[in-house]
Protein backbone atom coordinates (compact mmCIF):
# COMPACT_ATOMS: atom_id res chain seq x y z
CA UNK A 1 10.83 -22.16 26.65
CA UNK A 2 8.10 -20.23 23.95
CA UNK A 3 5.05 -21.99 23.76
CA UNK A 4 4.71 -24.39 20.75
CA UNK A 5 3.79 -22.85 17.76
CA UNK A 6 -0.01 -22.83 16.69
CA UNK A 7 -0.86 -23.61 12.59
CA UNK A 8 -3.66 -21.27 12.30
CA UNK A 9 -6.36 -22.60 9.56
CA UNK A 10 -8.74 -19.89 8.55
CA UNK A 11 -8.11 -18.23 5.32
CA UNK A 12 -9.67 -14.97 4.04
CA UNK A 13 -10.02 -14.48 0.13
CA UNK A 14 -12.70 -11.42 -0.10
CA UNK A 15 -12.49 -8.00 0.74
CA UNK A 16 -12.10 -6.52 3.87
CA UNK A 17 -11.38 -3.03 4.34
CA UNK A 18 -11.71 0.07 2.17
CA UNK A 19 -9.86 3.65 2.44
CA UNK A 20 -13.01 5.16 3.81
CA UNK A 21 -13.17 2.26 6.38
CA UNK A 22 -9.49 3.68 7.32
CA UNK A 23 -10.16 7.17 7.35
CA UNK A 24 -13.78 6.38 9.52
CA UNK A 25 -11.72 4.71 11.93
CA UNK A 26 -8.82 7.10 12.33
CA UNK A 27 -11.36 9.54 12.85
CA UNK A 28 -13.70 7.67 15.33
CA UNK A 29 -10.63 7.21 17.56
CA UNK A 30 -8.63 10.18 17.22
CA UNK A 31 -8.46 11.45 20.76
CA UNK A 32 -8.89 7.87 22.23
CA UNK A 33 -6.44 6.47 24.60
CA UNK A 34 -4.74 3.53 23.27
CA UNK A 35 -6.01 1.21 25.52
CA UNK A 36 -9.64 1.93 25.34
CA UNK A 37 -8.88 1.80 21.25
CA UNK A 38 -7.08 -1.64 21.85
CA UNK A 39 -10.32 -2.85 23.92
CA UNK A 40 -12.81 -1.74 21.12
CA UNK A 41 -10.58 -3.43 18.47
CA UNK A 42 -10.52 -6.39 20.17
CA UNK A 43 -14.17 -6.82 22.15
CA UNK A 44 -16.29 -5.45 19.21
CA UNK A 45 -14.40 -7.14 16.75
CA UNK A 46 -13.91 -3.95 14.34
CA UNK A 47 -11.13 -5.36 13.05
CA UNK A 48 -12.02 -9.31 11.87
CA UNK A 49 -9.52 -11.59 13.31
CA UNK A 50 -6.49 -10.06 14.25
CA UNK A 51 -2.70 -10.43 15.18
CA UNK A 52 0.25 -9.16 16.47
CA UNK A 53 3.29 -9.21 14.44
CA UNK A 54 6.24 -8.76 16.85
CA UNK A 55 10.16 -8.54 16.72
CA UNK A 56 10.54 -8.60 20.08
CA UNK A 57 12.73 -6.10 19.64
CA UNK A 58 13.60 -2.94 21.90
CA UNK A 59 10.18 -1.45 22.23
CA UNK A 60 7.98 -4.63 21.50
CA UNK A 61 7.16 -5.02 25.11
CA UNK A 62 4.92 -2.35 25.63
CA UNK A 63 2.45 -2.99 22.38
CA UNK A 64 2.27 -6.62 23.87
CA UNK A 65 1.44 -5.71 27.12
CA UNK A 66 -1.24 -3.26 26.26
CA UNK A 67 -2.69 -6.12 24.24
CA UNK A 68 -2.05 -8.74 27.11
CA UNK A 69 -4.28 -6.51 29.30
CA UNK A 70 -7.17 -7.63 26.75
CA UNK A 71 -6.42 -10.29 25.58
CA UNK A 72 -3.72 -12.75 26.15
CA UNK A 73 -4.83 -15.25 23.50
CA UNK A 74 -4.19 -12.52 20.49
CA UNK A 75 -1.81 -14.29 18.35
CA UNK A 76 1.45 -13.12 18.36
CA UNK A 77 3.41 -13.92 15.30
CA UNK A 78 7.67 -13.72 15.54
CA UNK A 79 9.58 -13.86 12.35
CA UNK A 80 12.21 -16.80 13.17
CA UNK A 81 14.97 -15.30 10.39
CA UNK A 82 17.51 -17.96 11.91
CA UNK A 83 19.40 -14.42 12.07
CA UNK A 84 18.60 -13.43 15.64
CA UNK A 85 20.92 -12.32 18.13
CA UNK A 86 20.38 -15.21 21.00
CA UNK A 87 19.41 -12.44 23.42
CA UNK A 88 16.58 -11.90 21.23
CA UNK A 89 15.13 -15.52 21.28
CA UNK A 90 15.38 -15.42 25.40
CA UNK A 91 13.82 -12.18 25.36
CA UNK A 92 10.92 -13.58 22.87
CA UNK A 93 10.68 -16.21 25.87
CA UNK A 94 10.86 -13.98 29.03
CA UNK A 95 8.20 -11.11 27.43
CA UNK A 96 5.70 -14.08 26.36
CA UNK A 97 6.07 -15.95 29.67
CA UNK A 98 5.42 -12.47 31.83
CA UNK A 99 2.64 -11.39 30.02
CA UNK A 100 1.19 -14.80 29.89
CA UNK A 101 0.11 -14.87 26.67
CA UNK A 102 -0.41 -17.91 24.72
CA UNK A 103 -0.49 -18.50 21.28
CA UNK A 104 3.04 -17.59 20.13
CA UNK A 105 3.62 -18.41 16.39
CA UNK A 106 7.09 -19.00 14.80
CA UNK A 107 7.13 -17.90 11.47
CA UNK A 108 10.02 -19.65 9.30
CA UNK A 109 11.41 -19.29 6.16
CA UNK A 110 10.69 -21.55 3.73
CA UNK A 111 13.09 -24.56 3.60
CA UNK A 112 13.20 -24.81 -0.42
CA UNK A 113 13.52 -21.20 -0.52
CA UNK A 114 16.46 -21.01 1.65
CA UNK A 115 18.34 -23.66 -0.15
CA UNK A 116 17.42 -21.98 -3.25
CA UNK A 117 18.55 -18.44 -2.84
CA UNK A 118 20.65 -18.78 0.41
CA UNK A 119 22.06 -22.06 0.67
CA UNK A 120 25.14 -20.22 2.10
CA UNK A 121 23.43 -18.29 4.50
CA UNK A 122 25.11 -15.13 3.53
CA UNK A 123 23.02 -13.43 0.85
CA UNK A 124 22.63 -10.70 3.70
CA UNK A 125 26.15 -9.79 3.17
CA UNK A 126 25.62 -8.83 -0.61
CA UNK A 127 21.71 -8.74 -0.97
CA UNK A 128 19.98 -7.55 2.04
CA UNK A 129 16.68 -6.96 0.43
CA UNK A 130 16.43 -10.55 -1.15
CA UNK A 131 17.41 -11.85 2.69
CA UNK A 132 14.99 -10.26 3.68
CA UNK A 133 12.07 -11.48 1.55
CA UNK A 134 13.19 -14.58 1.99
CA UNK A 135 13.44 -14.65 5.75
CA UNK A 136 10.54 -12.12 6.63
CA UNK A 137 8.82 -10.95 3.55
CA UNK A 138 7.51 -14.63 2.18
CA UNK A 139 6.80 -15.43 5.96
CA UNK A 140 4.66 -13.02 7.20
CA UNK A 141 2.73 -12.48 3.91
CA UNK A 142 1.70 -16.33 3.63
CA UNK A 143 0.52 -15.95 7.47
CA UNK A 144 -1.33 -12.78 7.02
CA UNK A 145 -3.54 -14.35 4.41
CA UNK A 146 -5.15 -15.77 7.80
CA UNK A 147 -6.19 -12.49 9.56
CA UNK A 148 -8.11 -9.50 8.36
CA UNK A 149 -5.91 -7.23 10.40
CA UNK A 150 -2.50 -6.81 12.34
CA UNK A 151 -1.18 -4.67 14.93
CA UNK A 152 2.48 -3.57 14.66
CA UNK A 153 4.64 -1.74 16.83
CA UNK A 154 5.78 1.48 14.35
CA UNK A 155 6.09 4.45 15.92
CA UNK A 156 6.18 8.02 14.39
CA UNK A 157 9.50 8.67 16.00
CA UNK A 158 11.40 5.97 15.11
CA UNK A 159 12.75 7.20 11.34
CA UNK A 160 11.75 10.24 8.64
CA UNK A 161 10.22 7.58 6.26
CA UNK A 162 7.89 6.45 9.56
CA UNK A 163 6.93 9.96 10.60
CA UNK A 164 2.83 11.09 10.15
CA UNK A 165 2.22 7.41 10.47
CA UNK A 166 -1.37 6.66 11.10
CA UNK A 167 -3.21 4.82 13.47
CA UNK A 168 -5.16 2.65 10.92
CA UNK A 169 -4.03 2.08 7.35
CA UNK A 170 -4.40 -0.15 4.08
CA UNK A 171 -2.10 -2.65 4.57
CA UNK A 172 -0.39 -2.06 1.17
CA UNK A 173 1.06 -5.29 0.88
CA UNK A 174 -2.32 -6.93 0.49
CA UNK A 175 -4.80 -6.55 -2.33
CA UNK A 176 -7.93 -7.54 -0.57
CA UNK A 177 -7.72 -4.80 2.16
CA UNK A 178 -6.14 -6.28 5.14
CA UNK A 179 -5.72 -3.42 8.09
CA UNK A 180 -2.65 -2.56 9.69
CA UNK A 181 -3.26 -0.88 13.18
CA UNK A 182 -0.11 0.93 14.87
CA UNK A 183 -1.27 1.51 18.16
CA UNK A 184 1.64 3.61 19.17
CA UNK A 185 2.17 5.54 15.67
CA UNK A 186 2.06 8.94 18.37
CA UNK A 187 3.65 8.17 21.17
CA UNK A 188 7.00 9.75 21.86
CA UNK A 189 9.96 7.78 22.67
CA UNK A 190 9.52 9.63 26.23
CA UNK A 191 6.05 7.92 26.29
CA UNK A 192 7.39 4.47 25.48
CA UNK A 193 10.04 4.62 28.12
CA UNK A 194 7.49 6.23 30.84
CA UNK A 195 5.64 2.69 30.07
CA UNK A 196 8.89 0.75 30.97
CA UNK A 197 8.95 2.35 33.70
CA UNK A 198 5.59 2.19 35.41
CA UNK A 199 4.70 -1.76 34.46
CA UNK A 200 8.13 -2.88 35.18
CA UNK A 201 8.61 -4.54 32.01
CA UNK A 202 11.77 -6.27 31.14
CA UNK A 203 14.06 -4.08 28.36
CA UNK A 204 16.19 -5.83 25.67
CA UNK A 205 18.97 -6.70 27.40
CA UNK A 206 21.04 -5.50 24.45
CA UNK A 207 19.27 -1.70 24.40
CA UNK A 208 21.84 -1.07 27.33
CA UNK A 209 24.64 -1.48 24.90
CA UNK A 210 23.92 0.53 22.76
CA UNK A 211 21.44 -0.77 20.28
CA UNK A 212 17.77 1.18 20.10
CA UNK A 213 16.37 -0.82 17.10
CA UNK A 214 17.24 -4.74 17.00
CA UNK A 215 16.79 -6.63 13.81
CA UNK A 216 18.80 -9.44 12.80
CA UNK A 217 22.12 -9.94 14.25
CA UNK A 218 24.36 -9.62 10.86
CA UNK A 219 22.31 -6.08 9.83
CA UNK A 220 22.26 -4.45 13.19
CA UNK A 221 24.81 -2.00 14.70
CA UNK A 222 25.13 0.13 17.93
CA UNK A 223 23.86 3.82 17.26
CA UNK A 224 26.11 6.58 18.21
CA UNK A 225 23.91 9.40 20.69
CA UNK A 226 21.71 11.47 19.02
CA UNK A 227 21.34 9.55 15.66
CA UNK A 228 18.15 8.48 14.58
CA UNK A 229 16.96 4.59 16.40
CA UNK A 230 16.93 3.11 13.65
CA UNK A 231 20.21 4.14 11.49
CA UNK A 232 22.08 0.93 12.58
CA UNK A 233 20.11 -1.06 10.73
CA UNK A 234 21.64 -1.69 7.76
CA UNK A 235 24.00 0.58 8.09
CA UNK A 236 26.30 0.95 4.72
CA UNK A 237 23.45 0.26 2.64
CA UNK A 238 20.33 2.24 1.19
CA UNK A 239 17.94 0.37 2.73
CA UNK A 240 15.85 1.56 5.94
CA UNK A 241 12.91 -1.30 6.09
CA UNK A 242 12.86 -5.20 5.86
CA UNK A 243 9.98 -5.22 3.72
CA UNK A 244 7.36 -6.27 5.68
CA UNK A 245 6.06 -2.60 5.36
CA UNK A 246 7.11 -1.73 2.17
CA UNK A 247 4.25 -1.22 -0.52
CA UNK A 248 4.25 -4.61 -3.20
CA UNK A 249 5.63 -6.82 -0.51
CA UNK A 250 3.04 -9.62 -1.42
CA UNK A 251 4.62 -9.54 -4.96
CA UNK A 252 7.45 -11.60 -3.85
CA UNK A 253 4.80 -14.00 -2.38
CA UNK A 254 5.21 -17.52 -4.47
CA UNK A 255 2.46 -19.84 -5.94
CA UNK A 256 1.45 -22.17 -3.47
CA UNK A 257 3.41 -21.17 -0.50
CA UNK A 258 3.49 -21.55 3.09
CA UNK A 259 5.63 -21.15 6.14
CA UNK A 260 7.09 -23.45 8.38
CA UNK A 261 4.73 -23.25 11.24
């Protein structure tokens, strides 16, 4: 079972972070191991409160354990779409549980939103982007407004519109200069499954058939050898992000709202 989902209170309004911030940071920690710039983060506070936003999706494991090594109470928040393949929600479970980390939040779509905009459940099928905002975009922005910074799991491998991604960076969904830290922006997908390998940390069960990036269950296909990870997502349709990284997100971001917690 995940651990009960945590409201979190706190609420930043001011600025945070400017360019020069970013560019001091990527430079301070340039030729740092990840884990010593995960414990710096995190013990001298460089960041302001912080969280993890996972998908527990192929790869998510090893950003979480890094973190877990530090510190287990880091929030983690999971984007509850209602969308997931099932394997995913047990896998959310079984990483949490091994790593022992506690403070696992559920972020849901809006209930008046859904019924507004999706009452059949199927805009995916002819709007993929709007799904999206409504399942992960409005979600994650409202919770963000919490936390000065978030860690994500990109990688510079993963797609050409990810590659030359930076350690540290504006978050450009925010206007007040949240940080977005990608941890593993330079490893290599030889790295990541090294890491696999040495903690003994659980895969995806569905990465064995076939699937090297796992989103929601209706937008996700297998990936033939040699294409990029990430071109079954979406497949069919120009569209190669959710949204949750995509500059303008916080647009979309109602008057007033909040998730389900």
């Amino acid at each position: 079972m995940a651990e009960p989902a945590r409201r979190i209170d706190k609420l930043h309004t001011g600025p945070r972070f400017t360019a020069a911030d970013v560019d001091a940071l990527n430079s301070r920690f340039a030729d740092v191991p990840t884990i010593a710039m995960l414990r710096a983060v995190l013990r001298e506070g460089l960041a302001g409160d912080v969280a993890a936003v996972s998908s527990f999706g192929a790869e998510s494991a090893v950003l979480l354990h890094l973190i877990a090594t530090i510190d287990r109470s880091v929030p983690v928040l999971f984007l509850d779409t209602g969308k997931h393949f099932p394997e995913t929600l047990d896998y959310r479970d079984t990483v949490m549980k091994r790593l022992g980390m506690t403070n696992l939040v559920n972020l849901t779509p809006n209930a008046e939103a859904l019924a507004a905009r999706d009452g059949t459940g199927l805009r995916w099928s002819y709007d993929p982007d709007g799904c999206c905002e409504i399942r992960k975009v409005q979600p994650l922005a409202a919770a963000l407004t919490h936390f000065d910074a978030s860690f994500t799991g990109r990688k510079g491998f993963q797609s050409a519109t990810r590659a030359g991604l930076q350690t540290f960076e504006l978050d450009q969904t925010d206007a007040q200069g949240r940080l977005k830290i990608n941890p593993l922006a330079t490893w290599s997908s030889g790295q990541v499954s090294a890491y696999f390998e040495a903690t003994g940390l659980p895969a995806h069960p569905l990465v064995a058939q076939g699937y090297p990036s796992i989103g929601c269950s209706p937008c996700t296909t297998k990936v033939a050898p040699g294409e990029d990870p990430r071109s079954g997502r979406w497949k069919g349709w120009d569209k190669t992000e959710c949204g949750i990284h995509v500059d303008g997100a916080a647009e979309a971001l109602p008057p007033g709202y909040d998730p389900a917690f």
